[in-house]
N, C-alpha and C. Protein backbone atom coordinates (compact mmCIF):
# COMPACT_ATOMS: atom_id res chain seq x y z
N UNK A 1 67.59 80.49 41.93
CA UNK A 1 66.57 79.51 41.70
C UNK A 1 65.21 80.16 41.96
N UNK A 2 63.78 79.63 41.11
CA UNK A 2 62.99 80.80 41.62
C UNK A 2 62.24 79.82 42.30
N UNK A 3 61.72 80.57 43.11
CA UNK A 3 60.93 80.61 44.20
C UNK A 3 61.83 80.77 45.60
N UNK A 4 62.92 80.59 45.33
CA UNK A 4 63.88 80.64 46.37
C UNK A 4 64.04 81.97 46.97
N UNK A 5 64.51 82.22 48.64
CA UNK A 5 65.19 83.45 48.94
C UNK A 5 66.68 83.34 48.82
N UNK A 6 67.10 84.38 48.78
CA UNK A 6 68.28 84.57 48.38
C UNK A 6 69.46 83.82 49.54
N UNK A 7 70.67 83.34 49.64
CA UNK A 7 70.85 82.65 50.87
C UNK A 7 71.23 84.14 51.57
N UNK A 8 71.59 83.16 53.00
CA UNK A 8 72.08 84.58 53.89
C UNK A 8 73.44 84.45 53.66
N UNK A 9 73.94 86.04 53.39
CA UNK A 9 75.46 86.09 53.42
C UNK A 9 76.03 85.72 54.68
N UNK A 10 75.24 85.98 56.01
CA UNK A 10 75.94 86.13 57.05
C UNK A 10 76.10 84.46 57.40
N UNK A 11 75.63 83.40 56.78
CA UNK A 11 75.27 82.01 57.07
C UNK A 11 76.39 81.76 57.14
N UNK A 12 77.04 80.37 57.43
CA UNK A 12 78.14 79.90 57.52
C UNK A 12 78.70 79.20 55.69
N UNK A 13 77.28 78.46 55.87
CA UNK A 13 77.75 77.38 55.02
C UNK A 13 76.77 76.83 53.88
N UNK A 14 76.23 78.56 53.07
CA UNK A 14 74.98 78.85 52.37
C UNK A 14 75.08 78.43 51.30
N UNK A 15 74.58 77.27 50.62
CA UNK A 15 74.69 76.18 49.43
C UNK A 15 74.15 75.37 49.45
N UNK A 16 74.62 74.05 48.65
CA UNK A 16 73.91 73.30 48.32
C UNK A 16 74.64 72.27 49.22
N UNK A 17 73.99 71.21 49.84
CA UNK A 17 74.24 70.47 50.86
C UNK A 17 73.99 68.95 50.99
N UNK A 18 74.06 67.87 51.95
CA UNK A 18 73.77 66.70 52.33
C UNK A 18 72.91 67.40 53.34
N UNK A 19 71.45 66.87 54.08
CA UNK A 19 71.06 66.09 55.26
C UNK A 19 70.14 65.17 55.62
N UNK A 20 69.65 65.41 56.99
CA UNK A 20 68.88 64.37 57.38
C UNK A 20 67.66 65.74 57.89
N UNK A 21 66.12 65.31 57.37
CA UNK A 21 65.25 66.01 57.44
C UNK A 21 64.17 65.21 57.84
N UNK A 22 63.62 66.14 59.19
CA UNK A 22 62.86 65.86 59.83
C UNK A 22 61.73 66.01 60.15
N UNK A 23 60.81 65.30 58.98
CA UNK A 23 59.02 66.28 58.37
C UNK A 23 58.21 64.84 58.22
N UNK A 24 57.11 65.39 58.40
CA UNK A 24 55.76 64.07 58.44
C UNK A 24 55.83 63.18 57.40
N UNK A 25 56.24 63.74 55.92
CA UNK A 25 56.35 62.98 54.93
C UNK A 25 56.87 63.70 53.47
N UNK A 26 57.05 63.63 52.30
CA UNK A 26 57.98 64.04 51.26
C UNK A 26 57.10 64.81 50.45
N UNK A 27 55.95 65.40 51.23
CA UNK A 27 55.33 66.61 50.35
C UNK A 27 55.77 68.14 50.14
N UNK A 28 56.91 68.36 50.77
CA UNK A 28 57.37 69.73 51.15
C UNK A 28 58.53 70.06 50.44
N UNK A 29 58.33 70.99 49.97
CA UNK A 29 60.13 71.81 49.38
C UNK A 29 60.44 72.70 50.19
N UNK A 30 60.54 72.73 50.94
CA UNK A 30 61.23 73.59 52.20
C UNK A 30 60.79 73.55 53.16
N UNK A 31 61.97 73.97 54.16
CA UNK A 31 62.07 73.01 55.97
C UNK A 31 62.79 74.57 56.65
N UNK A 32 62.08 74.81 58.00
CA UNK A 32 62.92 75.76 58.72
C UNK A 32 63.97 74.88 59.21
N UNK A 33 64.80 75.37 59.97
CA UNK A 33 66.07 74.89 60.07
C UNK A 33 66.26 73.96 61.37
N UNK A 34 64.93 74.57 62.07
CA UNK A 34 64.98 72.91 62.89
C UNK A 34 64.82 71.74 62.27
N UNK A 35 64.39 71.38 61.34
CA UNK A 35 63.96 70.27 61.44
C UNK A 35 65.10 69.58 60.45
N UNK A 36 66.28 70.05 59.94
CA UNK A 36 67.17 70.22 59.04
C UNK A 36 68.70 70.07 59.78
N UNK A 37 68.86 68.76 59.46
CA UNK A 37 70.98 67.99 60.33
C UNK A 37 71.39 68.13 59.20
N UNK A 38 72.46 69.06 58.78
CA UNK A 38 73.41 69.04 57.77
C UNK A 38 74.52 67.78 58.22
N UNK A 39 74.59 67.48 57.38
CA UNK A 39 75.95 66.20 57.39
C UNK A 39 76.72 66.36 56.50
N UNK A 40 78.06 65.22 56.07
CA UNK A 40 78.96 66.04 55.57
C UNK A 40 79.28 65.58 54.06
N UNK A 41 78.13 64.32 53.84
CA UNK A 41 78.71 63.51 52.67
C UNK A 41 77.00 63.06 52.58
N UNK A 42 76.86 62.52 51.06
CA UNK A 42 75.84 62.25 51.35
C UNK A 42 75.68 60.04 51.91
N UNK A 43 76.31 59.66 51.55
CA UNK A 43 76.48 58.09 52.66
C UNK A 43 75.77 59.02 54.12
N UNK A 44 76.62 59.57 54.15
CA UNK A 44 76.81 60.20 55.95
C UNK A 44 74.71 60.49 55.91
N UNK A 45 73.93 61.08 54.85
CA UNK A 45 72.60 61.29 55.19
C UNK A 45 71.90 59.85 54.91
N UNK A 46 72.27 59.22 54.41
CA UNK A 46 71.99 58.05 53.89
C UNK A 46 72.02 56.87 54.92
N UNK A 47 72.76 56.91 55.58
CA UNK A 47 73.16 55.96 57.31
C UNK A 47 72.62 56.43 58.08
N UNK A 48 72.16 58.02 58.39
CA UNK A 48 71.41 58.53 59.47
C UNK A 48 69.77 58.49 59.22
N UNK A 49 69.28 58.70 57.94
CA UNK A 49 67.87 58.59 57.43
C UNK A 49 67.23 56.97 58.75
N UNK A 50 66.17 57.98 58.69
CA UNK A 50 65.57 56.85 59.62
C UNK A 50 63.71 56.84 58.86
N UNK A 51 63.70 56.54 58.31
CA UNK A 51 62.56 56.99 57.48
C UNK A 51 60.65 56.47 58.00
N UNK A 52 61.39 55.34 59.25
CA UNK A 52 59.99 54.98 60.09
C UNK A 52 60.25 55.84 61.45
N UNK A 53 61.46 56.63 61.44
CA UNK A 53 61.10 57.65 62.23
C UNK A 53 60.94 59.57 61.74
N UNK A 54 60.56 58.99 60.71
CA UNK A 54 60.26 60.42 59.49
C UNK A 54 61.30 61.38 59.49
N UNK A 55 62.34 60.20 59.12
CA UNK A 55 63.68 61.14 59.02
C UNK A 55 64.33 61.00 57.55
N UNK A 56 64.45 62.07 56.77
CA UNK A 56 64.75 61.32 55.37
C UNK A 56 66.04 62.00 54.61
N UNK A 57 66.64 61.55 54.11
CA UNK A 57 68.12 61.96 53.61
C UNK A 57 67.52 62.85 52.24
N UNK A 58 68.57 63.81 52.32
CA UNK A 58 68.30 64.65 51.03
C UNK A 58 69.19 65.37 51.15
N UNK A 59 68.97 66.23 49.71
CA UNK A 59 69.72 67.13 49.25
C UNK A 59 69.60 68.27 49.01
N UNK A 60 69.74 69.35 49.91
CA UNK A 60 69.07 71.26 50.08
C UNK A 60 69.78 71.59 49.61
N UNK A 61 69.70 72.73 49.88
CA UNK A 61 70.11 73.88 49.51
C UNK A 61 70.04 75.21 50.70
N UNK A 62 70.85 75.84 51.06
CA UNK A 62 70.68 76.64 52.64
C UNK A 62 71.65 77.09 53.25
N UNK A 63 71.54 77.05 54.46
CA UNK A 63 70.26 78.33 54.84
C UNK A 63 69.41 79.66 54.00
N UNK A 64 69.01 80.28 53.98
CA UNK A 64 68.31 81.33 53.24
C UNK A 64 67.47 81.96 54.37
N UNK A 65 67.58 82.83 54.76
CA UNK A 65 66.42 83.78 55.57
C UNK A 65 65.46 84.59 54.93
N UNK A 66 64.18 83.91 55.57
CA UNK A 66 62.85 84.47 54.85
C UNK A 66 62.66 85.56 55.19
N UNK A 67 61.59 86.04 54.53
CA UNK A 67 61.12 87.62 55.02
C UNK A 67 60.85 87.85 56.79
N UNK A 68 60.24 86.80 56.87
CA UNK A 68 60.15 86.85 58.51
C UNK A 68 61.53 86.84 59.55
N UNK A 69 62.19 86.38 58.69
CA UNK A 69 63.88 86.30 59.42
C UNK A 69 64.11 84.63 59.81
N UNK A 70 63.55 83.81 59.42
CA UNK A 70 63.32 81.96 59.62
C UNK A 70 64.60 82.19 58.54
N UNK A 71 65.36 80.82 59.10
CA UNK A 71 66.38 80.28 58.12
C UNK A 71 65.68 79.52 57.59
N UNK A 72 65.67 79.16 56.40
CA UNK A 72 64.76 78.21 55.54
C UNK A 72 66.04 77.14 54.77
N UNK A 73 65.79 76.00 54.48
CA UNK A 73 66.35 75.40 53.64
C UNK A 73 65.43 74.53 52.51
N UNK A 74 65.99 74.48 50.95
CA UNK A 74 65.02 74.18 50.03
C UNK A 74 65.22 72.28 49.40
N UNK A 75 64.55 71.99 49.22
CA UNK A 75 64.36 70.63 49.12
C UNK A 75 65.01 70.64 47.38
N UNK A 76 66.28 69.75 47.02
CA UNK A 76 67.03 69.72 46.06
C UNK A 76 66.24 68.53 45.09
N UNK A 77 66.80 67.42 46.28
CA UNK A 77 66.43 66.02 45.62
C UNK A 77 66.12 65.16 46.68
N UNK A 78 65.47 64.39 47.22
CA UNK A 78 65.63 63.47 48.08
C UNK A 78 66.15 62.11 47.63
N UNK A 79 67.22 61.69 48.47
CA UNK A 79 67.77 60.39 48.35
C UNK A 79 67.52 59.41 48.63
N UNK A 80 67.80 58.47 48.00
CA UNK A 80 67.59 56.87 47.80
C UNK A 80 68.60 56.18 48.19
């Protein structure tokens, strides 16, 4: 994908994903990995989204390690 880094081989579980993301608001395509709860379905991000506590369900893509060595994950789709 471009603009993307490549994922990390050494990651566990480097793809495309469910979570719950934890950012000021839905201007961003990519999140270091704190702020990033993989879950296992997307219902499962969808029940945890807390969105008046700027928590919002979506769909990444990740881990990926940047040049700096940050795990990064990339903003797919956000869910409804």
């Amino acid at each position: 994908m471009k603009g993307m880094v490549p994922p990390d081989k050494a990651g566990k579980a480097s793809g495309q994903c469910y979570a719950v993301v934890h950012v000021p608001g839905k201007n961003r395509n990519r999140f270091s990995a704190g702020a990033v709860k993989v879950v296992q379905d997307r219902a499962a991000a969808l029940a945890t989204a807390s969105p008046d506590n700027q928590k919002y369900a979506a769909l990444v893509h990740g881990p990926s390690k940047s040049s700096e060595g940050q795990l990064l994950y990339y903003l797919l789709d956000w869910l409804e």
